[in-house]
Structures are given as structure tokens and as C-alpha cells.
N, C-alpha and C. Protein backbone atom coordinates (compact mmCIF):
# COMPACT_ATOMS: atom_id res chain seq x y z
N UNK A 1 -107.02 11.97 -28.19
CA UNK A 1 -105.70 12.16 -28.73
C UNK A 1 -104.95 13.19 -27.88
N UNK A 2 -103.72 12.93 -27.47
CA UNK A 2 -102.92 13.53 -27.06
C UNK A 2 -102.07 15.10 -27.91
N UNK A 3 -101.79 16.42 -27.20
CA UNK A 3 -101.06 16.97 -28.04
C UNK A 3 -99.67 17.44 -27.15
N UNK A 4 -98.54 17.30 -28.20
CA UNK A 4 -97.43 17.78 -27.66
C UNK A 4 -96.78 18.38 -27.63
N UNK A 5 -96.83 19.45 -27.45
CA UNK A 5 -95.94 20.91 -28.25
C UNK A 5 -94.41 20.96 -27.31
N UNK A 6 -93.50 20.67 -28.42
CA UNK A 6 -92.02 21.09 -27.79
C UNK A 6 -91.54 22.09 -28.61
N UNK A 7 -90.33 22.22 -27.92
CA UNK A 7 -89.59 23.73 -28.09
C UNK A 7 -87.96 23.73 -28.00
N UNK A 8 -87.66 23.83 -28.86
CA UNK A 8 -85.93 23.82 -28.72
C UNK A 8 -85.15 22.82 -29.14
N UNK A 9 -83.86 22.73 -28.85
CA UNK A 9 -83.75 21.35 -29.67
C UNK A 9 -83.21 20.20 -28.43
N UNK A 10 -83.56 20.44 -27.23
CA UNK A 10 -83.08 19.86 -26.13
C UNK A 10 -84.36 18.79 -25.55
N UNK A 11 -85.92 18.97 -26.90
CA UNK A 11 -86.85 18.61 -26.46
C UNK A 11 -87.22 17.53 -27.89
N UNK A 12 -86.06 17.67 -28.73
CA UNK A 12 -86.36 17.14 -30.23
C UNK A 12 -86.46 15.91 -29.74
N UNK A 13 -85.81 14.88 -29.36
CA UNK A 13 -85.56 13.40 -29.17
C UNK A 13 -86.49 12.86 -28.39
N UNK A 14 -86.93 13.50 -27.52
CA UNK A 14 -88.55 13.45 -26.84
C UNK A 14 -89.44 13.95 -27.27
N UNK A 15 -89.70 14.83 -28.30
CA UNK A 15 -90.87 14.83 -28.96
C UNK A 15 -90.76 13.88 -30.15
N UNK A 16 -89.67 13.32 -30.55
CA UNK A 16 -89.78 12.54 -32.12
C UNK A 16 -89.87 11.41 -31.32
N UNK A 17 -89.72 10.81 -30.29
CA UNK A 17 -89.97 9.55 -29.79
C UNK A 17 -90.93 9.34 -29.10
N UNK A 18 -91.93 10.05 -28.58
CA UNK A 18 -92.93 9.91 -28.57
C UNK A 18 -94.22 9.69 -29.46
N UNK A 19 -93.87 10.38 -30.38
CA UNK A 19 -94.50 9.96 -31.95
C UNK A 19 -94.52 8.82 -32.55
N UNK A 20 -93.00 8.07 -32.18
CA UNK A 20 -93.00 7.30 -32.92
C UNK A 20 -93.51 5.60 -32.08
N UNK A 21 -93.87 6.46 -30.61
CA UNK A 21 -94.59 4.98 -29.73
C UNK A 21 -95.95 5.25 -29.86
N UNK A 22 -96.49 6.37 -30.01
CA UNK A 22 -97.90 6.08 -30.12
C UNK A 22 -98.32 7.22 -31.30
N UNK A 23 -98.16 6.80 -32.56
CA UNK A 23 -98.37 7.99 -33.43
C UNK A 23 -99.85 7.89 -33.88
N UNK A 24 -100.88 6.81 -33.29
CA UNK A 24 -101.81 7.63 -34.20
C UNK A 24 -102.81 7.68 -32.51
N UNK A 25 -101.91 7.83 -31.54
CA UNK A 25 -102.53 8.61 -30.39
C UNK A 25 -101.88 9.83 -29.82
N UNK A 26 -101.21 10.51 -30.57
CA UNK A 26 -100.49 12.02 -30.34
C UNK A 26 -100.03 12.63 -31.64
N UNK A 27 -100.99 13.89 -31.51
CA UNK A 27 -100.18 15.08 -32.94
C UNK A 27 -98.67 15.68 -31.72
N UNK A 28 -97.86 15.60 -32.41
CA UNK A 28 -96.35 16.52 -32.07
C UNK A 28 -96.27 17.59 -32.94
N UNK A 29 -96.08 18.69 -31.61
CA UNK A 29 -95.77 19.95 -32.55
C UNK A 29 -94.49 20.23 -31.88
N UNK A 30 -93.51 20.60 -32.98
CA UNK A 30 -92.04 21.39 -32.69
C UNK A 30 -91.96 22.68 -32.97
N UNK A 31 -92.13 23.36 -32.12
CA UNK A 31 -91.83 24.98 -31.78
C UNK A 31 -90.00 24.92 -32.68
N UNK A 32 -89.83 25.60 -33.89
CA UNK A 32 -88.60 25.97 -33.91
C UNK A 32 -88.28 24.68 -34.84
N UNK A 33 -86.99 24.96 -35.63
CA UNK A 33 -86.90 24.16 -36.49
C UNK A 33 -86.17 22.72 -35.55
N UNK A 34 -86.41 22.00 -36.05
CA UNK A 34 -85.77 20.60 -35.31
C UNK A 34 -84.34 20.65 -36.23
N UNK A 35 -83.57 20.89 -37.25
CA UNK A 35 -82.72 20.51 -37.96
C UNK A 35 -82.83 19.11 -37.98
N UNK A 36 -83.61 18.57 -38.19
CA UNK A 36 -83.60 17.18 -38.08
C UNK A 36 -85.20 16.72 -38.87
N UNK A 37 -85.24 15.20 -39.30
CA UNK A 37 -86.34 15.02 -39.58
C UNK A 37 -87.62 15.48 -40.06
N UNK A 38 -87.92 16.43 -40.67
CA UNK A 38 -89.67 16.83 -40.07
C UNK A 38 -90.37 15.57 -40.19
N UNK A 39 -90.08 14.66 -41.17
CA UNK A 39 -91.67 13.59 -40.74
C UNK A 39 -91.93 12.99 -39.47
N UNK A 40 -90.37 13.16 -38.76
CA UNK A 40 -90.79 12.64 -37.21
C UNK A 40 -91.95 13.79 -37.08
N UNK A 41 -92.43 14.99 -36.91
CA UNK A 41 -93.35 15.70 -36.53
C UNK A 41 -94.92 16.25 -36.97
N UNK A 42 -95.80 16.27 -36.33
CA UNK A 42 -96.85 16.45 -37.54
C UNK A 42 -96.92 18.12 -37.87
N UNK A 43 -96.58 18.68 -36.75
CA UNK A 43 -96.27 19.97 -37.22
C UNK A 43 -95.27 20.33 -36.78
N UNK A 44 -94.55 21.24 -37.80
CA UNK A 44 -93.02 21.90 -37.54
C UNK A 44 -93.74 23.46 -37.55
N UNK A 45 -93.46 24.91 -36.54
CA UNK A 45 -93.52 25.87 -36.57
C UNK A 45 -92.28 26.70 -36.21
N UNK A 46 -91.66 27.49 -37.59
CA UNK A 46 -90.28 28.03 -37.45
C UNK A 46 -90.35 28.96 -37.94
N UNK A 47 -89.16 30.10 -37.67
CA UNK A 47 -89.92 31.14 -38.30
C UNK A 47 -88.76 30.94 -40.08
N UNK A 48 -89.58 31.92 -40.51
CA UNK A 48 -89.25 32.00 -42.30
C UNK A 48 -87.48 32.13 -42.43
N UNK A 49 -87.43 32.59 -41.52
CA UNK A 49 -85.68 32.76 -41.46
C UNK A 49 -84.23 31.84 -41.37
N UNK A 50 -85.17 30.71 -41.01
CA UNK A 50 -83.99 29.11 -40.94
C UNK A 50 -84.07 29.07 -42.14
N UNK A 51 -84.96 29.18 -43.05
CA UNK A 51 -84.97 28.60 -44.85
C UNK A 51 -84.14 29.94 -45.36
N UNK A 52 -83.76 31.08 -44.95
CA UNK A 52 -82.46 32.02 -45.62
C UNK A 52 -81.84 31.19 -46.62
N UNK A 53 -81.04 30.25 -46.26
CA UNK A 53 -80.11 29.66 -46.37
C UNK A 53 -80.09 29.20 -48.17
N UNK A 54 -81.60 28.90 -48.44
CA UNK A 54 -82.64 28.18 -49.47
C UNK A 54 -82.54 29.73 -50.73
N UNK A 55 -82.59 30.87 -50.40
CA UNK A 55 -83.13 31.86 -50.82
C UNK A 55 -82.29 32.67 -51.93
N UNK A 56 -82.43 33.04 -52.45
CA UNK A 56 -81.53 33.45 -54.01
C UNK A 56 -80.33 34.62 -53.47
N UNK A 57 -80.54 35.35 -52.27
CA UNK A 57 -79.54 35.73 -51.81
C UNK A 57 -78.74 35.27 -50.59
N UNK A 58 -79.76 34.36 -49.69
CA UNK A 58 -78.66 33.15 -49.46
C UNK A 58 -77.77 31.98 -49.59
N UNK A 59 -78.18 32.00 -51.23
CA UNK A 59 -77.13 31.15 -51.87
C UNK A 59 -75.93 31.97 -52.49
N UNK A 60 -75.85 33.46 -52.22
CA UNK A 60 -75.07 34.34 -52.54
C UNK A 60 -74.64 34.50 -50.93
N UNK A 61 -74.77 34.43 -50.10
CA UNK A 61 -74.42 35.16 -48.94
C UNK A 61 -74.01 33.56 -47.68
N UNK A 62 -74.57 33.04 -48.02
CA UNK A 62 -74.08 31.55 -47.33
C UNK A 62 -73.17 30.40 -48.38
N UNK A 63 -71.43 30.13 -47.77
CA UNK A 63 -71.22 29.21 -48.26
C UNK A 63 -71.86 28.21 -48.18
N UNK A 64 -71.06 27.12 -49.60
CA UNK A 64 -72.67 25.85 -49.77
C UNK A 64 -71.69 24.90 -48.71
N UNK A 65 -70.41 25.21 -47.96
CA UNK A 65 -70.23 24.05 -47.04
C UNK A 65 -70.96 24.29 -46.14
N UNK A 66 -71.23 25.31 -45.48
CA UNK A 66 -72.09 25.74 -44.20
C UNK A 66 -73.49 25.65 -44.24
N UNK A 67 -73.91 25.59 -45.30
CA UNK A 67 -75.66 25.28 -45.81
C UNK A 67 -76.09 24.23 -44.79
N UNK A 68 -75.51 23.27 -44.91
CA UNK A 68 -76.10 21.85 -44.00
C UNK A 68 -76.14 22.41 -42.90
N UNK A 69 -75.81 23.05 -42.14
CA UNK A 69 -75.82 23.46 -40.98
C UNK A 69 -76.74 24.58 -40.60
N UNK A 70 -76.87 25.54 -41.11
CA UNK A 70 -78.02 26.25 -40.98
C UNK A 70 -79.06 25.65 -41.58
N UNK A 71 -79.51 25.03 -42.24
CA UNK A 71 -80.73 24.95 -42.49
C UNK A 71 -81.10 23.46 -43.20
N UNK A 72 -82.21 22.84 -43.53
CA UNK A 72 -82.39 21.62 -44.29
C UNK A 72 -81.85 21.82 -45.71
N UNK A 73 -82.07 21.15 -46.47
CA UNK A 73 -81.17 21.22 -47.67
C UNK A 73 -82.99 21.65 -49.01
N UNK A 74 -83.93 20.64 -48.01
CA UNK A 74 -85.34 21.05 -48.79
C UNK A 74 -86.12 22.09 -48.56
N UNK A 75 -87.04 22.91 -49.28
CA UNK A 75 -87.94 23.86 -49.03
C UNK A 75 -88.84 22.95 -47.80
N UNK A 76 -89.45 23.93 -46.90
CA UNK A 76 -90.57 23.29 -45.95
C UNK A 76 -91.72 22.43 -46.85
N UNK A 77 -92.00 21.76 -46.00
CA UNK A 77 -92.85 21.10 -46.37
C UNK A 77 -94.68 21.25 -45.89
N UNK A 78 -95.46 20.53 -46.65
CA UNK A 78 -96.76 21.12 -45.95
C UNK A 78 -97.11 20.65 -44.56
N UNK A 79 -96.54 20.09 -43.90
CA UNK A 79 -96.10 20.25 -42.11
C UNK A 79 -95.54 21.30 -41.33
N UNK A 80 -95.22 21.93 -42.00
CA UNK A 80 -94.34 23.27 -41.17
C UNK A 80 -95.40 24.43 -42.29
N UNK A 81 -95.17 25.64 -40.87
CA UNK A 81 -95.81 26.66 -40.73
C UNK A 81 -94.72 27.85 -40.47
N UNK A 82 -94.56 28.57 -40.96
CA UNK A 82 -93.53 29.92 -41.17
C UNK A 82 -93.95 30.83 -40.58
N UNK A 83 -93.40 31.39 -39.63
CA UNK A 83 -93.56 32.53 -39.20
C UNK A 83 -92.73 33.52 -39.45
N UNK A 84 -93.28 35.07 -39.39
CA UNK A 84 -92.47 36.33 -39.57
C UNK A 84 -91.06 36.43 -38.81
N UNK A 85 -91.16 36.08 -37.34
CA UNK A 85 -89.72 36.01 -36.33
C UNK A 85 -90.16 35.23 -35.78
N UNK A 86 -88.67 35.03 -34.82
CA UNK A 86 -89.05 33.85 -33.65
C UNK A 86 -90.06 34.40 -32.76
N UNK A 87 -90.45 32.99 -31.95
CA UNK A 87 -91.25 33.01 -31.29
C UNK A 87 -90.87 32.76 -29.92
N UNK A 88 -90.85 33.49 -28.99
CA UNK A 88 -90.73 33.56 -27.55
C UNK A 88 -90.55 34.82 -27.01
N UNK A 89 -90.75 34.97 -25.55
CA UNK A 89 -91.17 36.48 -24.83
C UNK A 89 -92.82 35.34 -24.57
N UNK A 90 -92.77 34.33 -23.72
CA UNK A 90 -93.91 33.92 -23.75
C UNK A 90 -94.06 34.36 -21.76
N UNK A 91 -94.68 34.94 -21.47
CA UNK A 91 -94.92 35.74 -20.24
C UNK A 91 -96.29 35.13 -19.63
N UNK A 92 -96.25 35.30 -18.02
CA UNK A 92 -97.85 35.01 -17.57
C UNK A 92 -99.17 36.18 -18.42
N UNK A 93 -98.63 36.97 -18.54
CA UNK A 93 -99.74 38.00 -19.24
C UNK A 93 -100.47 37.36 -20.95
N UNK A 94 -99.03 36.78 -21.04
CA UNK A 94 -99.06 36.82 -22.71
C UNK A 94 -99.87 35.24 -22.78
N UNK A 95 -99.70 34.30 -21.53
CA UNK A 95 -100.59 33.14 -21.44
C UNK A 95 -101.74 33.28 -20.77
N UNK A 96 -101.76 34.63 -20.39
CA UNK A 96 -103.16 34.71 -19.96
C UNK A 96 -104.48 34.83 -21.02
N UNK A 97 -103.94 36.14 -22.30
CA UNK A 97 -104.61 36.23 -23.46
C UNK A 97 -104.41 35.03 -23.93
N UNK A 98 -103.48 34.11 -24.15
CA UNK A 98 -103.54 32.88 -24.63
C UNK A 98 -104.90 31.65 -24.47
N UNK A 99 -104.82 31.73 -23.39
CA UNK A 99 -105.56 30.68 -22.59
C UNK A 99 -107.23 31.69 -22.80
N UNK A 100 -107.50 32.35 -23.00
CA UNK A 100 -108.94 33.14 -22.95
C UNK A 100 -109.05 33.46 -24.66
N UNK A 101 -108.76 33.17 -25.69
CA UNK A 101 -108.52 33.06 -26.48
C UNK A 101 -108.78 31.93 -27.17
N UNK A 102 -108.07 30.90 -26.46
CA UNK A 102 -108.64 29.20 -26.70
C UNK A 102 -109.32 28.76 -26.06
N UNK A 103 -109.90 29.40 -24.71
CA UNK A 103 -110.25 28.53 -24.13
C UNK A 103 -112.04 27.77 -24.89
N UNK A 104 -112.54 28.61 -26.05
CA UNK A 104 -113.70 27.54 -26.49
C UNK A 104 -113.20 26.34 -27.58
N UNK A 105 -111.85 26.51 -27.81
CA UNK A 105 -111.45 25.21 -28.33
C UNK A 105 -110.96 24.25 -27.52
N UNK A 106 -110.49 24.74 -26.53
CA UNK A 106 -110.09 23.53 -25.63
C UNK A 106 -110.58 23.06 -24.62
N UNK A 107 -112.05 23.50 -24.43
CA UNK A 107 -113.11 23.43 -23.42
C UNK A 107 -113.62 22.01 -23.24
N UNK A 108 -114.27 21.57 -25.04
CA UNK A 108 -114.87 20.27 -24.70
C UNK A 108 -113.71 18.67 -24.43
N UNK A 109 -112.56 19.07 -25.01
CA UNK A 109 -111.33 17.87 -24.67
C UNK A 109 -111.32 17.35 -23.38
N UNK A 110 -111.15 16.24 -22.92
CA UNK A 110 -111.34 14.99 -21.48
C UNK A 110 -110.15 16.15 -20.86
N UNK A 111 -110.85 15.59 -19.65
CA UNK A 111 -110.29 16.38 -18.61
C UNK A 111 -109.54 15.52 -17.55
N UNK A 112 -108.24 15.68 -17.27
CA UNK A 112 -107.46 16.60 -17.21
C UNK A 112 -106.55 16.78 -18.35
N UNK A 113 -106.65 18.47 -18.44
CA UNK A 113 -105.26 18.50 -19.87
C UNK A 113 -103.86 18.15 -19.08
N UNK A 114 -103.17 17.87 -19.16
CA UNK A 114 -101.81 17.47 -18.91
C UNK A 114 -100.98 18.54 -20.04
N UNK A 115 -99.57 19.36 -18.94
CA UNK A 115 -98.88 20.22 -19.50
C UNK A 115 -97.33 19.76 -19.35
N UNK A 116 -96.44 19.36 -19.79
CA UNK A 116 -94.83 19.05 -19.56
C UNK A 116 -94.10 19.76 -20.25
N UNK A 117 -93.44 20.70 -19.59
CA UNK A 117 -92.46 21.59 -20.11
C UNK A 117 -91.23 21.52 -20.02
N UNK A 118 -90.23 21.41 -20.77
CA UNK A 118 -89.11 20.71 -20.62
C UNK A 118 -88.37 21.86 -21.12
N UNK A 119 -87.46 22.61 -19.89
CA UNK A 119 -86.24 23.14 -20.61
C UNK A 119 -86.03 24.79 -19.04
N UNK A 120 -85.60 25.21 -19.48
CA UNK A 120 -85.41 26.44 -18.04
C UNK A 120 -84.56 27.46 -18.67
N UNK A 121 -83.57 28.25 -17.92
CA UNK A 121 -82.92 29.76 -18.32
C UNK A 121 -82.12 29.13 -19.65
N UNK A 122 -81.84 30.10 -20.23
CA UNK A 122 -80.63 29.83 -21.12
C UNK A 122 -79.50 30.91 -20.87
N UNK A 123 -78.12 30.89 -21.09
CA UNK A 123 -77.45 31.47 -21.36
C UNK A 123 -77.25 32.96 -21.58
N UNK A 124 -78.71 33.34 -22.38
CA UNK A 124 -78.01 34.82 -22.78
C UNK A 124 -79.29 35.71 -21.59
């Protein structure tokens, strides 16, 4: 089985379409909320802060026209995984502990792993 971890939303339409050509030969993971779909994904990882929107003082602090837009309209589902903040500051150091860390889970998987990273600088 294949795994696919994307990131951003410039990688959503290629990770949900790949799923949907070979879904029971690739888990898709989406780094970051997709605003879109989750069942296109088998895992969604975002942090706790896109669901604000959901929250007893963001229904005080967000108009309900702008709701659709920040955030899904449902609580996560058991596909998505919440994190404290976002996630990135991902550095050669920080994939170095990464990779030595996993490496006895990802040791016995066919070889070669295949890596495609899709996306470069941004803006700020």
C-alpha cells in the first residue's frame, strides 16, 4: 500500500484524486484542513483552531455568514486528528530526528519509498 501525505490546499485535488483511482491501494493523509470533503481523505491532520468557528465563543465572535468559510459546518470527524498549532518549521534537522525516530517503522516496507512534494516559498 501506498502512503500520501499532502499539505496545503494547492495539493487537495491531487491528493483527493488519487484516492479516488486507487483507494484501497493508498491511505491519503492531508496535512491541514482541506475545507473540503474529509471522506475524500483517510486522514485529515489540522490543528484544533480551524473548528474555532464550531466553539461557544466562536459562535459569539464569528458571524454565521462567514462560518462557511472558515471552517466546516460539522465537528471533526474520527478521520481527523487535532493538533495544539499549526504544523510547519519542518527543517533538515527537524527531518533528521524525524526519519531516526521512524525509521523501525518504516524499515520493513518494499523498497523503494517514493517521496513527491508538491508546493515551494510562499508569500510571507
Amino acid at each position: 500500500m501506498a502512503i500520501v501525505i499532502a499539505c496545503g490546499r494547492d495539493t487537495i485535488p491531487y491528493a483527493s484524486s488519487v484516492r479516488c483511482l486507487a483507494p484501497d491501494n493508498v491511505f491519503v493523509i492531508q496535512i491541514q484542513h482541506p475545507r473540503y470533503r474529509l471522506d475524500r481523505f483517510d486522514l485529515v491532520v489540522t490543528p484544533r483552531h480551524d473548528y474555532y468557528a464550531l466553539t461557544a465563543k466562536g459562535q459569539q465572535g464569528v458571524p454565521w455568514l462567514f462560518r462557511r468559510w472558515i471552517t466546516p459546518r460539522e465537528p471533526p470527524g474520527p478521520n481527523v486528528v487535532l493538533t495544539s498549532g499549526a504544523l510547519h518549521q519542518a527543517d533538515s534537522a527537524a527531518l533528521r530526528v524525524a526519519a531516526t525516530n521512524w525509521h523501525d517503522e518504516l524499515a520493513p516496507l518494499p523498497k523503494p519509498l517514493v517521496v513527491v512534494n508538491i508546493g515551494g516559498p510562499t508569500s510571507k
